[in-house]
Protein backbone atom coordinates (compact mmCIF):
# COMPACT_ATOMS: atom_id res chain seq x y z
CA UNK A 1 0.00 0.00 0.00
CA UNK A 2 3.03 2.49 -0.34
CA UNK A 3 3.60 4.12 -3.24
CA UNK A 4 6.34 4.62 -4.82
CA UNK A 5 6.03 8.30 -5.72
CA UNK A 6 5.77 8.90 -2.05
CA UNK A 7 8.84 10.70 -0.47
CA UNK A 8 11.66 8.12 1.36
CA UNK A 9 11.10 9.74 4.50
CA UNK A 10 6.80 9.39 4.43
CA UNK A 11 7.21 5.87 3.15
CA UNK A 12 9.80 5.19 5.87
CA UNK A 13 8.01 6.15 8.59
CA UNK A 14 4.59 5.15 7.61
CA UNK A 15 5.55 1.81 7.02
CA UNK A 16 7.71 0.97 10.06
CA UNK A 17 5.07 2.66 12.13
CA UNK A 18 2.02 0.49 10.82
CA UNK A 19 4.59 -2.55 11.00
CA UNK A 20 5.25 -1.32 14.79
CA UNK A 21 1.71 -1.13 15.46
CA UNK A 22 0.82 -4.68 14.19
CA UNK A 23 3.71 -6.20 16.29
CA UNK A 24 2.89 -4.52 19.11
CA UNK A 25 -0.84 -5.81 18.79
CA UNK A 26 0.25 -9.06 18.02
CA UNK A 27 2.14 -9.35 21.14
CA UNK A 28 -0.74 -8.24 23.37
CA UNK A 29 -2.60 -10.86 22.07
CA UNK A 30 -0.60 -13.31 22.62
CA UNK A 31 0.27 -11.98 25.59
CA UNK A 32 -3.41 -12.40 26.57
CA UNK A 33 -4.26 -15.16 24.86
CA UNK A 34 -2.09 -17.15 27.59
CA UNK A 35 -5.01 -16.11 30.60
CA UNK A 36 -7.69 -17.33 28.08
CA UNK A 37 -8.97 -20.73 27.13
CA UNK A 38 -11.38 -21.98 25.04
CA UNK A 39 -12.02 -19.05 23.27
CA UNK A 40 -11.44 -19.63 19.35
CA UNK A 41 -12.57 -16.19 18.60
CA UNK A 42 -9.55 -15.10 20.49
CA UNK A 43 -6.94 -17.37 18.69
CA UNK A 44 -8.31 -16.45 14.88
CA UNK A 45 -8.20 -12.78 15.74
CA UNK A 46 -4.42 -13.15 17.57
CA UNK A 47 -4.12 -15.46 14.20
CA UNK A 48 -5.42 -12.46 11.74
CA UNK A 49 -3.09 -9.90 13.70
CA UNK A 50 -0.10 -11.90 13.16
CA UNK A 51 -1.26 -12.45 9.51
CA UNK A 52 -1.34 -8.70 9.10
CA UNK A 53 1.84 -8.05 10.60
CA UNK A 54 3.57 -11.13 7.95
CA UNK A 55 2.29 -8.81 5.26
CA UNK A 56 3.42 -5.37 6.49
CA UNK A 57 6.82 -7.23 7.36
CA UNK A 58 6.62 -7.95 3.21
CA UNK A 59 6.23 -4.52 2.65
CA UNK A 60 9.40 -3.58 5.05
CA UNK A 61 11.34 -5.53 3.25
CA UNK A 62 10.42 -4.83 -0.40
CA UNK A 63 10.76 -1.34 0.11
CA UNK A 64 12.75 -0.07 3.29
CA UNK A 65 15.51 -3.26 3.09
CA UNK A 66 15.58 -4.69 0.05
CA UNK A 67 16.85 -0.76 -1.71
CA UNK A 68 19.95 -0.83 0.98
CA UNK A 69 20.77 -3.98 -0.33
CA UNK A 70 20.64 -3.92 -3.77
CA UNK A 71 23.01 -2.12 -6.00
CA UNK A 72 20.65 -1.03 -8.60
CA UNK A 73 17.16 -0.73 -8.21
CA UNK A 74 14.78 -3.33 -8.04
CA UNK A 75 11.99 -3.76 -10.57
CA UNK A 76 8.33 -4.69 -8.97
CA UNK A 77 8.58 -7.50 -11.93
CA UNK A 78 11.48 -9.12 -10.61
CA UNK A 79 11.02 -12.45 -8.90
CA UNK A 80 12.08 -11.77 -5.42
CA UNK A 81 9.91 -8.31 -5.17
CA UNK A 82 6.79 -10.88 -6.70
CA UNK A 83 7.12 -13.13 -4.05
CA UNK A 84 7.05 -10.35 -1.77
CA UNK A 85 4.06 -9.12 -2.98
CA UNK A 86 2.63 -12.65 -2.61
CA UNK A 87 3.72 -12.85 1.29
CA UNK A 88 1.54 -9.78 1.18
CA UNK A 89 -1.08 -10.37 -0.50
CA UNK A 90 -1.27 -13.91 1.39
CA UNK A 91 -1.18 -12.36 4.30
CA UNK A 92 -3.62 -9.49 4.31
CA UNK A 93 -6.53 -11.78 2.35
CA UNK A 94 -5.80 -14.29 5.47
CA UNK A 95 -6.18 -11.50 8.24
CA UNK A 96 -9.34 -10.99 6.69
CA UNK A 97 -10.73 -14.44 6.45
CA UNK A 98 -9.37 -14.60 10.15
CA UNK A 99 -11.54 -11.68 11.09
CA UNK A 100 -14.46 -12.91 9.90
CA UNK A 101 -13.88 -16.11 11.35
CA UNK A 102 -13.19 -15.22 14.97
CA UNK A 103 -15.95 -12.95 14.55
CA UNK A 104 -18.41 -15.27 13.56
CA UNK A 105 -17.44 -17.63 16.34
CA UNK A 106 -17.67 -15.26 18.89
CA UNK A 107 -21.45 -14.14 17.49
CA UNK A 108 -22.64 -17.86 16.57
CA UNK A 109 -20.13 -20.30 17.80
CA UNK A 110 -19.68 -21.18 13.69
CA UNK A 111 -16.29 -22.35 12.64
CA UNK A 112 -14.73 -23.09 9.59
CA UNK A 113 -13.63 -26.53 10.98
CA UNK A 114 -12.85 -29.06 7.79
CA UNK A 115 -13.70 -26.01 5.50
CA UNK A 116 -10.49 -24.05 7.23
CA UNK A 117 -8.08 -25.98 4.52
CA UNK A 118 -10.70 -24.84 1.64
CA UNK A 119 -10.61 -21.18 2.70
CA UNK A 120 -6.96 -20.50 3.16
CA UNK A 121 -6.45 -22.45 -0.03
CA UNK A 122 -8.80 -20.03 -1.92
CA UNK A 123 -7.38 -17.11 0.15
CA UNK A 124 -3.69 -18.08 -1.52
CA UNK A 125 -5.32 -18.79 -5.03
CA UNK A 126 -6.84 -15.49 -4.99
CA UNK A 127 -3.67 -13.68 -3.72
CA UNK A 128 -2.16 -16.10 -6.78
CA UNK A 129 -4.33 -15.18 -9.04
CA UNK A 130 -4.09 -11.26 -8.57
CA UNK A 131 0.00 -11.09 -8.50
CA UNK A 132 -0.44 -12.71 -11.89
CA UNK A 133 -3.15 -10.31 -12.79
CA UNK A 134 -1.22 -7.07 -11.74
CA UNK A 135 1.30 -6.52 -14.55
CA UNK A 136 2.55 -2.89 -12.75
CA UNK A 137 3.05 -2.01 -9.07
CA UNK A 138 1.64 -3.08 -5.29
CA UNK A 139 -1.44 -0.19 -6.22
CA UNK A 140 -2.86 -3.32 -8.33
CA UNK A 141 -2.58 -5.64 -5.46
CA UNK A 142 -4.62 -3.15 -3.33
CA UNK A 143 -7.52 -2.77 -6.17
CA UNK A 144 -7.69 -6.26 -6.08
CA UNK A 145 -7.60 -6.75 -2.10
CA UNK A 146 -10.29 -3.90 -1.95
CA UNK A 147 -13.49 -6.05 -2.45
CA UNK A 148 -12.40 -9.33 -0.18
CA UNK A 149 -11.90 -6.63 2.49
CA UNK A 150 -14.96 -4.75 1.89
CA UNK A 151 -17.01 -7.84 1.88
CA UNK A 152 -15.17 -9.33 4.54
CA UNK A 153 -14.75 -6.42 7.29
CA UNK A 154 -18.37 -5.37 6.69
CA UNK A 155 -19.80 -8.77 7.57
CA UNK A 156 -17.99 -8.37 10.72
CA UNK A 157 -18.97 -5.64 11.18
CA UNK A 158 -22.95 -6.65 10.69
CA UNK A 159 -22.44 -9.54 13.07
CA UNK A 160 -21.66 -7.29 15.60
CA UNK A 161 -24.30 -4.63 14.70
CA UNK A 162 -26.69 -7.32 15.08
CA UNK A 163 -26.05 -9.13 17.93
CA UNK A 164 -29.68 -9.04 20.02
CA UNK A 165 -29.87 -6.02 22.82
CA UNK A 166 -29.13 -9.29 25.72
CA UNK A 167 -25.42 -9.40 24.05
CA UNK A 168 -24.88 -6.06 23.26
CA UNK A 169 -22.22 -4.36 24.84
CA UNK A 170 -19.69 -1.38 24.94
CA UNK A 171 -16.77 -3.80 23.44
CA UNK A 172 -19.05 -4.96 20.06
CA UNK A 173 -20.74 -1.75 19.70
CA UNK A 174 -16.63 -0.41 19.68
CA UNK A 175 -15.61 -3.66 17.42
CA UNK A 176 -18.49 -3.33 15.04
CA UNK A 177 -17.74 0.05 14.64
CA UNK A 178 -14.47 -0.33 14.08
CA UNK A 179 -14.94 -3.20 11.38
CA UNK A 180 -17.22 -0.80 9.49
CA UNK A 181 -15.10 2.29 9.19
CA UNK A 182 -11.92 -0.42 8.26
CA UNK A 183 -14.55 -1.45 5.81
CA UNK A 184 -15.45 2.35 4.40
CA UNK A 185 -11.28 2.76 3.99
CA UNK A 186 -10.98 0.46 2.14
CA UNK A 187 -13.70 0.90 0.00
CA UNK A 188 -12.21 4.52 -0.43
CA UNK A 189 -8.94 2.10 -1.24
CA UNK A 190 -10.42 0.57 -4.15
CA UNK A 191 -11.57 3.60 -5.23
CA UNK A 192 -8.39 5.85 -5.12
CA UNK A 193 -5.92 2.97 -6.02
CA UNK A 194 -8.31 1.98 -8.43
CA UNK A 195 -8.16 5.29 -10.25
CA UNK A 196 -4.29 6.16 -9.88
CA UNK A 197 -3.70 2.53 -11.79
CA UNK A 198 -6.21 2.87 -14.53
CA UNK A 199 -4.51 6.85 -15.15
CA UNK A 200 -7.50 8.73 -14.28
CA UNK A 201 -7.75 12.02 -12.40
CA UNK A 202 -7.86 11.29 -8.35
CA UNK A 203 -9.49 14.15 -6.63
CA UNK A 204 -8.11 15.55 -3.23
CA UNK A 205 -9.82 12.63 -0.98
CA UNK A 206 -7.92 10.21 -2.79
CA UNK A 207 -4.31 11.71 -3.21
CA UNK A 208 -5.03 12.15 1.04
CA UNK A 209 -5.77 8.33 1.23
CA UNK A 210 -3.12 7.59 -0.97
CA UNK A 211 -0.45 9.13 0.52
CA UNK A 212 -1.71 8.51 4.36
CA UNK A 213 -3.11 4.97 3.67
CA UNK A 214 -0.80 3.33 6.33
CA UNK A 215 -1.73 5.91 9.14
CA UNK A 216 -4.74 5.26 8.42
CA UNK A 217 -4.78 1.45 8.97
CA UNK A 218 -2.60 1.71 11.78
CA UNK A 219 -5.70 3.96 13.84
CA UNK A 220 -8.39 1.60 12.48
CA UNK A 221 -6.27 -1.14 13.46
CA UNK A 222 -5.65 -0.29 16.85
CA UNK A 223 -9.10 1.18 17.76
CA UNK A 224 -10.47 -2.56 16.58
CA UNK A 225 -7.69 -4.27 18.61
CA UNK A 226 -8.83 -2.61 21.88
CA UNK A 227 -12.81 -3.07 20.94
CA UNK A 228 -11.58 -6.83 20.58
CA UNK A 229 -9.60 -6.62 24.03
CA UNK A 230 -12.92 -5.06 25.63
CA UNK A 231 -14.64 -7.99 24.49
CA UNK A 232 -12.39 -10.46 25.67
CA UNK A 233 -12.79 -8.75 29.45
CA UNK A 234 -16.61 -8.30 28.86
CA UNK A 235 -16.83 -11.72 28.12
CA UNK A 236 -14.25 -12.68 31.05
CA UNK A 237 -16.35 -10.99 33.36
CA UNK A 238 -19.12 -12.78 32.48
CA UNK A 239 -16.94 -16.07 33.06
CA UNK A 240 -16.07 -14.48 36.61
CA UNK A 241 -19.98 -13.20 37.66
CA UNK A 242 -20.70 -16.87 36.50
CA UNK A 243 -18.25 -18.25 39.14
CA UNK A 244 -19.11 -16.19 41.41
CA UNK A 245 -22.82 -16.87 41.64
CA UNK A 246 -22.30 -20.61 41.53
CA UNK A 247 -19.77 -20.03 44.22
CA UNK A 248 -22.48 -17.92 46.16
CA UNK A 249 -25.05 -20.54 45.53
CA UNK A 250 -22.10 -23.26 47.09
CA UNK A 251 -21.98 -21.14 49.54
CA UNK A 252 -25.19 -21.04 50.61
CA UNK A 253 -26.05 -24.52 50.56
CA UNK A 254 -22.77 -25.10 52.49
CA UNK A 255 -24.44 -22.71 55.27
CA UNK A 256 -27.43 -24.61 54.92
CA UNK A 257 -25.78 -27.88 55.54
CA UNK A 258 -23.70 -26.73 58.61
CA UNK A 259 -27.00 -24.59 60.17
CA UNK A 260 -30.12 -27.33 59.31
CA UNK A 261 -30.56 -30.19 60.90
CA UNK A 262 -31.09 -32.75 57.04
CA UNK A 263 -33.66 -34.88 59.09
CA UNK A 264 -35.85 -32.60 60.25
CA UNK A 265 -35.06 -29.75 58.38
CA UNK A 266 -35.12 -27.46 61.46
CA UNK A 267 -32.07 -24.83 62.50
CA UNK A 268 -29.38 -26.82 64.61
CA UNK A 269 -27.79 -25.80 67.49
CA UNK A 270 -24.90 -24.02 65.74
CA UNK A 271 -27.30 -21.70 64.32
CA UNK A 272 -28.68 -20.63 67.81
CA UNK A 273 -24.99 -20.18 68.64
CA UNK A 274 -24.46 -17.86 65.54
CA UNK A 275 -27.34 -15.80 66.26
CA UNK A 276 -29.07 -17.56 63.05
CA UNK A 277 -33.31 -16.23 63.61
CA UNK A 278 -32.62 -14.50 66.48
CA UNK A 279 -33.32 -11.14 65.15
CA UNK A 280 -36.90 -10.85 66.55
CA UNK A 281 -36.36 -12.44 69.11
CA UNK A 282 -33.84 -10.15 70.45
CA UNK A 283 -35.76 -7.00 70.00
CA UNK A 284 -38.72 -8.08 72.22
CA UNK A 285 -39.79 -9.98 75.30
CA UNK A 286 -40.89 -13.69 74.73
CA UNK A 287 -40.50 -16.94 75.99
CA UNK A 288 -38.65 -20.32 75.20
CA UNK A 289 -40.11 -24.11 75.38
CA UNK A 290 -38.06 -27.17 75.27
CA UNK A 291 -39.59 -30.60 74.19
CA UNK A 292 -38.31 -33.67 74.49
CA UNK A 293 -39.46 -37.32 72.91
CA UNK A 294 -39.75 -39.24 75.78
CA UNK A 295 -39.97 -42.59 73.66
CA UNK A 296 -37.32 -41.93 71.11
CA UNK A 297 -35.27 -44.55 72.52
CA UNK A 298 -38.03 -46.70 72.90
CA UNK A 299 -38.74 -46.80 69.05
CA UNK A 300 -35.43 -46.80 67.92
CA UNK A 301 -35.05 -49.91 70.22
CA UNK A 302 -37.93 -51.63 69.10
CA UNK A 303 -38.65 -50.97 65.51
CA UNK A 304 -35.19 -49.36 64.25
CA UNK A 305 -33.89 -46.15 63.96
CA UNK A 306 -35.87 -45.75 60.90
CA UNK A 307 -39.28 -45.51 62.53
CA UNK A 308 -37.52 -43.45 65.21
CA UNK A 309 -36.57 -40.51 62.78
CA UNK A 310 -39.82 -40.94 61.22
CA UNK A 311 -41.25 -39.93 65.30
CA UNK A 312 -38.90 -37.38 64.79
CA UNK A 313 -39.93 -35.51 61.55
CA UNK A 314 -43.60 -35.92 63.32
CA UNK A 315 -42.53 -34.11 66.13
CA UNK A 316 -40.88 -31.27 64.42
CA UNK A 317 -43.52 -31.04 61.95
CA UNK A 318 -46.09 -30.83 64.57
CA UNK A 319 -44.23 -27.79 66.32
CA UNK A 320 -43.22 -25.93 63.38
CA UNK A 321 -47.28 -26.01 62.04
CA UNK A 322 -48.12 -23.48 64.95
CA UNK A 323 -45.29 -21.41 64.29
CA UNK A 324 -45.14 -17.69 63.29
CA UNK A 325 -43.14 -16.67 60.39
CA UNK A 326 -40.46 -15.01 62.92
CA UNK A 327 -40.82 -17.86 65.49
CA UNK A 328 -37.97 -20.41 64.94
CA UNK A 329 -37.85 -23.80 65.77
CA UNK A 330 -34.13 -25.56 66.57
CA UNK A 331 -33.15 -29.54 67.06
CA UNK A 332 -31.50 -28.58 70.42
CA UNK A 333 -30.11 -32.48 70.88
CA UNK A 334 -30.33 -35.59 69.60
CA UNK A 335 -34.24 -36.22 71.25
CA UNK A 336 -34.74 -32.49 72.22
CA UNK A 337 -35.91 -29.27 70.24
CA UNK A 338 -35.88 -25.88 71.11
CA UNK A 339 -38.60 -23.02 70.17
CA UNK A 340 -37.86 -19.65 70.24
CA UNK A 341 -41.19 -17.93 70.14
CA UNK A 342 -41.05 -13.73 70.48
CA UNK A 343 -43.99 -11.58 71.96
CA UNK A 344 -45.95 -14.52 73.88
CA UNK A 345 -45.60 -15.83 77.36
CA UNK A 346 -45.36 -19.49 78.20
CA UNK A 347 -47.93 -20.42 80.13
CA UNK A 348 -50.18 -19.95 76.81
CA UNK A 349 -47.72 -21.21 74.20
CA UNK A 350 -47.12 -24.77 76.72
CA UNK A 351 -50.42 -25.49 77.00
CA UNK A 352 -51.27 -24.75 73.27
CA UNK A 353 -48.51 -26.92 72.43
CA UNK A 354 -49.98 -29.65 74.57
CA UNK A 355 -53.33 -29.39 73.40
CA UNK A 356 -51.59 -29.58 69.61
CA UNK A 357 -49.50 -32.79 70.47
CA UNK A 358 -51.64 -34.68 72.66
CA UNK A 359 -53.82 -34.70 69.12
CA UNK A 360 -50.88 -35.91 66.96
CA UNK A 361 -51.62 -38.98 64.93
CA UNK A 362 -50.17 -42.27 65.89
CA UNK A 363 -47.16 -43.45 63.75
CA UNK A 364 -47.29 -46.78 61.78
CA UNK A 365 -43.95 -48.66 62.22
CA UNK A 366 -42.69 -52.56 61.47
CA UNK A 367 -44.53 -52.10 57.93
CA UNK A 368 -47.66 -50.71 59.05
CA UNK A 369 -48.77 -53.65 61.11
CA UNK A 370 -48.23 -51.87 65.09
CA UNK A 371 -48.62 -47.96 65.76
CA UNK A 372 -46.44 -45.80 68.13
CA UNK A 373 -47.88 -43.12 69.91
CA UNK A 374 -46.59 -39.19 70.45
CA UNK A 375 -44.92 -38.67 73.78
CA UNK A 376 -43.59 -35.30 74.11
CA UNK A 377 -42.13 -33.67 78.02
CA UNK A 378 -42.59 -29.51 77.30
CA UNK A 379 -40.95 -26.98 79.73
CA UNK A 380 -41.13 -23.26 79.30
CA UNK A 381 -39.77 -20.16 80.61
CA UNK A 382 -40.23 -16.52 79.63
CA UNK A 383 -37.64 -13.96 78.65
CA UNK A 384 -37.64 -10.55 78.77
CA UNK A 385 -34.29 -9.68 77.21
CA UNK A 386 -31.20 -10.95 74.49
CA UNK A 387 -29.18 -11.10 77.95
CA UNK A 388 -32.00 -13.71 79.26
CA UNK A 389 -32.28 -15.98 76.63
CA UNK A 390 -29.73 -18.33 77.86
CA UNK A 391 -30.80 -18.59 81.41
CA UNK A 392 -34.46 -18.82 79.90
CA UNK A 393 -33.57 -21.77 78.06
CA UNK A 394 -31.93 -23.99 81.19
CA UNK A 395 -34.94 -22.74 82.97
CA UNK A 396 -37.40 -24.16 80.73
CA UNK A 397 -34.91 -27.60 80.64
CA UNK A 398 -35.36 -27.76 84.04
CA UNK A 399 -39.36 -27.27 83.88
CA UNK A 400 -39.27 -30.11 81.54
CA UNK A 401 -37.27 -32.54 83.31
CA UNK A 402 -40.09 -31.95 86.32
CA UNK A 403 -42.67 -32.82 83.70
CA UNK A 404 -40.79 -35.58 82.45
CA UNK A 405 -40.73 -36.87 85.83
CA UNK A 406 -43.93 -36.12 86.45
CA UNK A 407 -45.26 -38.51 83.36
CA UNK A 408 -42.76 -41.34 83.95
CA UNK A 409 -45.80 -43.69 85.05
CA UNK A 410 -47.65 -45.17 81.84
CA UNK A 411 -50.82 -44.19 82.73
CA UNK A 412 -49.77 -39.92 83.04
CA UNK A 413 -48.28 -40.12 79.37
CA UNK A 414 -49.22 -38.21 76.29
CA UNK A 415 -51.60 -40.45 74.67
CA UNK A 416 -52.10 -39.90 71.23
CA UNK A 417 -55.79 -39.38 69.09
CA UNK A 418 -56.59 -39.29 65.90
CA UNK A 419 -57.46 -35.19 64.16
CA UNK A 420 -59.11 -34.42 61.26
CA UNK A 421 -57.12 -31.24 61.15
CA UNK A 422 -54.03 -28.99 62.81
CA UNK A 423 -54.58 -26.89 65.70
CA UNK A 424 -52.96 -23.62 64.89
CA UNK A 425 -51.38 -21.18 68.10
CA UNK A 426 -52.31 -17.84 68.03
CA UNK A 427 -50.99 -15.90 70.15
């Protein structure tokens, strides 16, 4: 794309700069293609950079080295500037098949897969097929790279466009707009080239593209190779805020597990501990009830532990049915639970309790042929403070230890009846 009417010093300087700027994004890509994986968009557009740099490099050589070296000037016919012009033209029409291609798998997930070998192979015929077509200078080679690049950088540039308002983001609103004015230039390419090699008059715009063409690439270029490293973050970050809510949702179910009891799904002991439901509680008087199965061991004994944690789940399902949203309900031990009831006073909430477990259904056990009845010891205390919760709670132990004691003969135990329906505690 320089021309050879150009002064040394422009051509110089334009073309190590745009070389310069294509290494330099070719390292950053690479650079961050290390922290990335599995993203193929990634590789083909650190692929198309290095492309474009293999062609520039071409360009270095064919006019900054190659007229140091030589004695006499070198003709663009001669064999070693026409393989030059190949490496170039190679290497820009792959850049652009690369573009598309890491574009289109970062919009649809499409790859070229088996069809890569057909499209690099038509990428060289067609680079082929134009050095054998241009007869004069590297302004041919442009005319004929003009459409492949229009074509090529404007689908990428409608992929992006069109990506639906969920995907749309700051990095391929910056990309596709970056892909469409690298798709304008060259079209203005084709244009100017086109008439400075067929001998026609070139108006002011396209002696400016002309003789700036490689400034001009090297802005384009780098405004698209930061829209492309915006992407990569955006879609990094969405990687990361991925991680993090299934690390959240880990998280919680971890809590779960180390503050619910599994069998009977009520808080454990730790949770009391950790202050886990307390919040109403602690604002407001209240009072505390203990129960305890007095023929847990009894069950487990005679039918199995089975049937025992099925007396269990009946138990704790039973106490948490008269429940308030904000009263909590905790497995205190391995036969006891603890309620935590705010704004009530115990005499009420025991005896409502009572009244709700002496109705509890009996329990089938040994496969339905024998029944178990309900038999539940309650103790309560009130609290009037945060500070009194604890000494609340080994009050009302000790109140139901004396009922426990109380019931120890057969005939004062709960005995359990039949309901149609719960009894609900309002207090």
């Amino acid at each position: 794309m320089i021309d050879g009417d150009l002064t040394a010093v422009v051509s110089f300087i334009g073309v190590v700069v745009q070389l310069g700027g294509e290494l330099l994004l070719v390292l950053l890509f690479v650079l961050l293609r290390r922290f990335v994986l599995r993203r193929g968009y990634f590789a083909a557009w650190t692929a198309a950079w290095a492309c474009g740099a293999l062609a520039i490099l071409a360009l270095c050589v064919r006019y900054i080295i190659m007229p140091r070296l030589a004695p006499t000037p070198v003709d663009d016919s001669a064999l070693p500037v026409r393989a030059l012009y190949l490496v170039y033209q190679i290497g820009k029409l792959s850049s652009f098949v690369l573009f598309v291609s890491g574009t289109a798998t970062y919009v649809t997930g499409t790859r070229f897969g088996a069809s890569r070998v057909f499209v690099f192979a038509g990428a060289a015929l067609y680079a082929l097929v134009s050095l054998l077509g241009s007869t004069s200078n590297l302004n041919q080679l442009v005319v004929w790279q003009a459409p492949v690049a229009v074509v090529s950088l404007g689908a990428c540039a409608a992929l992006l466009f069109t990506l639906p308002a969920s995907r749309r983001t700051l990095g391929s609103v910056a990309g596709g707009g970056a892909f469409a004015l690298l798709a304008v230039l060259w079209l203005l390419y084709g244009i100017a080239f086109g008439l400075k090699t067929g001998g026609s008059t070139i108006p002011a715009w396209g002696t400016a593209v002309i003789s700036f063409n490689t400034y001009f690439d090297l802005l384009l270029n780098i405004t698209l190779g930061f829209a492309m490293v915006v992407l990569l973050m955006e879609d990094a970050k969405r990687e990361v805020d991925d991680a993090q809510a299934e690390l959240r949702v880990a998280h919680d179910q971890l809590r779960r597990a180390a503050l619910y009891d599994p069998l009977t799904d009520s808080l454990n002991r730790r949770a009391f501990e950790q202050g886990v439901g307390l919040e109403m509680a602690r604002g407001t008087f209240g009072t505390v009830v203990i129960a305890d199965l007095d023929n847990l061991k009894a069950v487990n004994d005679a039918y199995g532990h089975a049937a025992g944690d099925r007396l269990l789940r009946q138990c704790s399902d039973l106490l948490r049915s008269t429940l308030r949203p904000y009263d909590k309900l905790y497995r205190w031990g391995g036969d006891e639970f603890l309620l935590v009831i705010p704004s009530a006073r115990g005499l009420d909430v025991e005896a409502r309790l009572g009244e709700v477990l002496e109705r509890a259904e009996p329990l089938e056990v040994a496969n339905g042929m024998k029944t178990t009845k309900l038999e539940v010891s309650l103790g309560a205390a009130d609290y009037t403070s945060a500070e009194a919760l604890e000494e609340s709670i080994q009050l009302a132990d000790q109140a139901m230890y004396r009922q426990k004691n109380r019931r120890k003969s057969p005939e004062r135990g709960l005995r359990a009846v039949a309901i149609s329906r719960p009894v609900t505690i309002e207090y």
